[in-house]
C-alpha atoms as a PDB file:
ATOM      1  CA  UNK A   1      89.148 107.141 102.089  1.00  0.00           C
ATOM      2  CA  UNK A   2      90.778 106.963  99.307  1.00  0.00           C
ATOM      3  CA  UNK A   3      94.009 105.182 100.623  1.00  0.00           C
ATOM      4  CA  UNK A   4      92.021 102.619 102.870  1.00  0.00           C
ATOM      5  CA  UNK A   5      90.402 101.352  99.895  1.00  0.00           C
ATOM      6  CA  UNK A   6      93.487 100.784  98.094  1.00  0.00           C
ATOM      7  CA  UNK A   7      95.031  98.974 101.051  1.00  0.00           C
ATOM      8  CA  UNK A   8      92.087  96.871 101.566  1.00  0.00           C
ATOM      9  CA  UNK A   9      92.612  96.060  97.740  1.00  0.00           C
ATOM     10  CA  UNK A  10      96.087  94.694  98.401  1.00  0.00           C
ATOM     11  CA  UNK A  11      95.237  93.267 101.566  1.00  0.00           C
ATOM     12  CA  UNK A  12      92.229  91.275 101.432  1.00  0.00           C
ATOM     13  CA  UNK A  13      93.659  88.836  98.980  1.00  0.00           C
ATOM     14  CA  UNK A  14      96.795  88.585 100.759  1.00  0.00           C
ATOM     15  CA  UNK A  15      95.076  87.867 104.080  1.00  0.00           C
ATOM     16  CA  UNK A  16      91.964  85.482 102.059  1.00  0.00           C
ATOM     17  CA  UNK A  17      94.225  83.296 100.439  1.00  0.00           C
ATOM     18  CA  UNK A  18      96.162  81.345 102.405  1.00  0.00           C
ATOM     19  CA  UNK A  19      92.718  80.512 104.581  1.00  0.00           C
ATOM     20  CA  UNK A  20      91.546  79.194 100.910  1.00  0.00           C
ATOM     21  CA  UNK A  21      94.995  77.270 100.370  1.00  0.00           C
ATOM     22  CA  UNK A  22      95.172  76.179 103.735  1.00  0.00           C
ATOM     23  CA  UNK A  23      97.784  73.441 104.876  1.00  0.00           C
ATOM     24  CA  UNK A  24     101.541  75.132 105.433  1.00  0.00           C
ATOM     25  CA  UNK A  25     100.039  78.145 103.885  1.00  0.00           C
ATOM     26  CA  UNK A  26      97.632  78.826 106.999  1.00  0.00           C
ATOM     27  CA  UNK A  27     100.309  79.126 109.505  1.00  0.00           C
ATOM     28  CA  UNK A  28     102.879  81.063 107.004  1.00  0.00           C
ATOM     29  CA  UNK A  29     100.093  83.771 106.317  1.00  0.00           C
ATOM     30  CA  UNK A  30      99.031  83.718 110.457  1.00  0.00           C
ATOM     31  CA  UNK A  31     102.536  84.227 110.859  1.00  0.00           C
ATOM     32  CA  UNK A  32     103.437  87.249 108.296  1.00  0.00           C
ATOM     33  CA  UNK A  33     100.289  88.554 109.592  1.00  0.00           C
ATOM     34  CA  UNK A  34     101.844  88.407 113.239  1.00  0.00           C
ATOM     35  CA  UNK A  35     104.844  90.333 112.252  1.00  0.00           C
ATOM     36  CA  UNK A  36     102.550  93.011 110.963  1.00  0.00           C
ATOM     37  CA  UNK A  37     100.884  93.194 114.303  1.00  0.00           C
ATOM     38  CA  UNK A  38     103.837  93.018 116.345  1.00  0.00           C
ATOM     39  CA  UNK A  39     105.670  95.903 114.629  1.00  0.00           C
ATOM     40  CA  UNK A  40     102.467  97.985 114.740  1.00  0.00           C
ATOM     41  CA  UNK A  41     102.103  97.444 118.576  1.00  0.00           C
ATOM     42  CA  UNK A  42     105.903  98.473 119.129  1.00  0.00           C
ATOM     43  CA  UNK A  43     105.690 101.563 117.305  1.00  0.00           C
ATOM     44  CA  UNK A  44     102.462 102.361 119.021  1.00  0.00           C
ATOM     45  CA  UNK A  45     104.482 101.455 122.507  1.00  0.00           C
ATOM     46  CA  UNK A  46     107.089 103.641 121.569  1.00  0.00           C
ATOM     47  CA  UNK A  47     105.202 106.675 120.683  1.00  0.00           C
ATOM     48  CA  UNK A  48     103.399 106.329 124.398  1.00  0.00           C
ATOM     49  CA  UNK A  49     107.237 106.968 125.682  1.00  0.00           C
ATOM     50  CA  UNK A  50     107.694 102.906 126.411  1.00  0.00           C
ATOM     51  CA  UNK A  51     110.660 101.044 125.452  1.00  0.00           C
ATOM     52  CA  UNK A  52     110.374  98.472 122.920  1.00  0.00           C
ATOM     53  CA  UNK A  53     112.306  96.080 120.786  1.00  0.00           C
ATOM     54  CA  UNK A  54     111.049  96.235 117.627  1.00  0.00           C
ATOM     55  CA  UNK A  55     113.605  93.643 116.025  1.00  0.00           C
ATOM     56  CA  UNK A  56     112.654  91.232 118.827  1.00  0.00           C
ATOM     57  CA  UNK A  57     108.709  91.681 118.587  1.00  0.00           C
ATOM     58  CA  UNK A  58     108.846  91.334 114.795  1.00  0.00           C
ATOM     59  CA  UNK A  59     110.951  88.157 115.070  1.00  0.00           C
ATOM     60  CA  UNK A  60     109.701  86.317 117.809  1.00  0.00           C
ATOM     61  CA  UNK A  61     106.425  86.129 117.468  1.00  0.00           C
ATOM     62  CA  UNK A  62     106.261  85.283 113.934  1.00  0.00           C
ATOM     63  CA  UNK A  63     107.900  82.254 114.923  1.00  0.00           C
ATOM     64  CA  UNK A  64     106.502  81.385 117.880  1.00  0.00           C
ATOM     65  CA  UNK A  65     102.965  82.186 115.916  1.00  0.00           C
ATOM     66  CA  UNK A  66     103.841  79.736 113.157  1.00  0.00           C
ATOM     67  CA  UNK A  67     105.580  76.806 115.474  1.00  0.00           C
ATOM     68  CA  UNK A  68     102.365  76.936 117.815  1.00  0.00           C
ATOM     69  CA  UNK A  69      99.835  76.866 114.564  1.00  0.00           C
ATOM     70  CA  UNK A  70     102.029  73.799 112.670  1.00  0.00           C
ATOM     71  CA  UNK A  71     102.169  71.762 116.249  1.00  0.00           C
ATOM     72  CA  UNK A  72      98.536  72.128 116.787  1.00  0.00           C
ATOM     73  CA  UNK A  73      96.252  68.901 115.547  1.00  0.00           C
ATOM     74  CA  UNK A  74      93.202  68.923 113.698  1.00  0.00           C
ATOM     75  CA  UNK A  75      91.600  66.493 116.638  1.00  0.00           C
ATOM     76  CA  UNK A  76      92.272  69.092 119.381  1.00  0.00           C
ATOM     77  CA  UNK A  77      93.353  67.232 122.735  1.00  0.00           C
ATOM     78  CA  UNK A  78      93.692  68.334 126.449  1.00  0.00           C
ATOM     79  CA  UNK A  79      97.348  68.307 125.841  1.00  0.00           C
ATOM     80  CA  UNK A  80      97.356  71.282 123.663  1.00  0.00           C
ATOM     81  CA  UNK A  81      95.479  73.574 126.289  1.00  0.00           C
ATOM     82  CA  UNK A  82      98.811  75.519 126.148  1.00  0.00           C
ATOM     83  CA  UNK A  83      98.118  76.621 122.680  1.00  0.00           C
ATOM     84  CA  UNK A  84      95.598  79.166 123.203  1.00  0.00           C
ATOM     85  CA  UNK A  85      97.768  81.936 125.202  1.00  0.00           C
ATOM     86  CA  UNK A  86     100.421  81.244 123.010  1.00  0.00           C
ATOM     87  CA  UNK A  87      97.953  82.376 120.199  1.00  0.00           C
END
């Protein structure tokens, strides 16, 4: 118990402040975020016996996370229906 409050004290302002800052910050923090995620899911892959590329998950979809969220418009349009499987 002891742990997961320490983590949630490093981790809440980390994830909370780039929501406050907003502008470039948003995306940046989505994306950092992203890498998190995508090298949790490839360990958790690999331990299941499945192959996975860590190096590729934890590079690729930062960037695709943070192109996608810095392309998107405030005034969302029909032409950015592509956006939300990307996300």
């Amino acid at each position: 118990m002891r742990t997961r409050l320490i983590s949630a004290a490093v981790l809440v302002p980390v994830v909370v402040v780039p929501f406050v800052i907003g502008d470039i910050w948003l995306p940046l923090g989505i994306a950092a975020l992203s890498a998190f995620v995508a090298y949790e899911v490839a360990q958790l892959l690999r331990r299941a016996g499945l192959p996975a590329a860590t190096w590729l998950a934890v590079t690729w979809t930062p960037l695709a996370v943070f192109f996608i969220g810095t392309s998107v418009e405030p005034s969302f349009e029909l032409r950015h229906i592509g956006v939300a499987p990307g996300v």
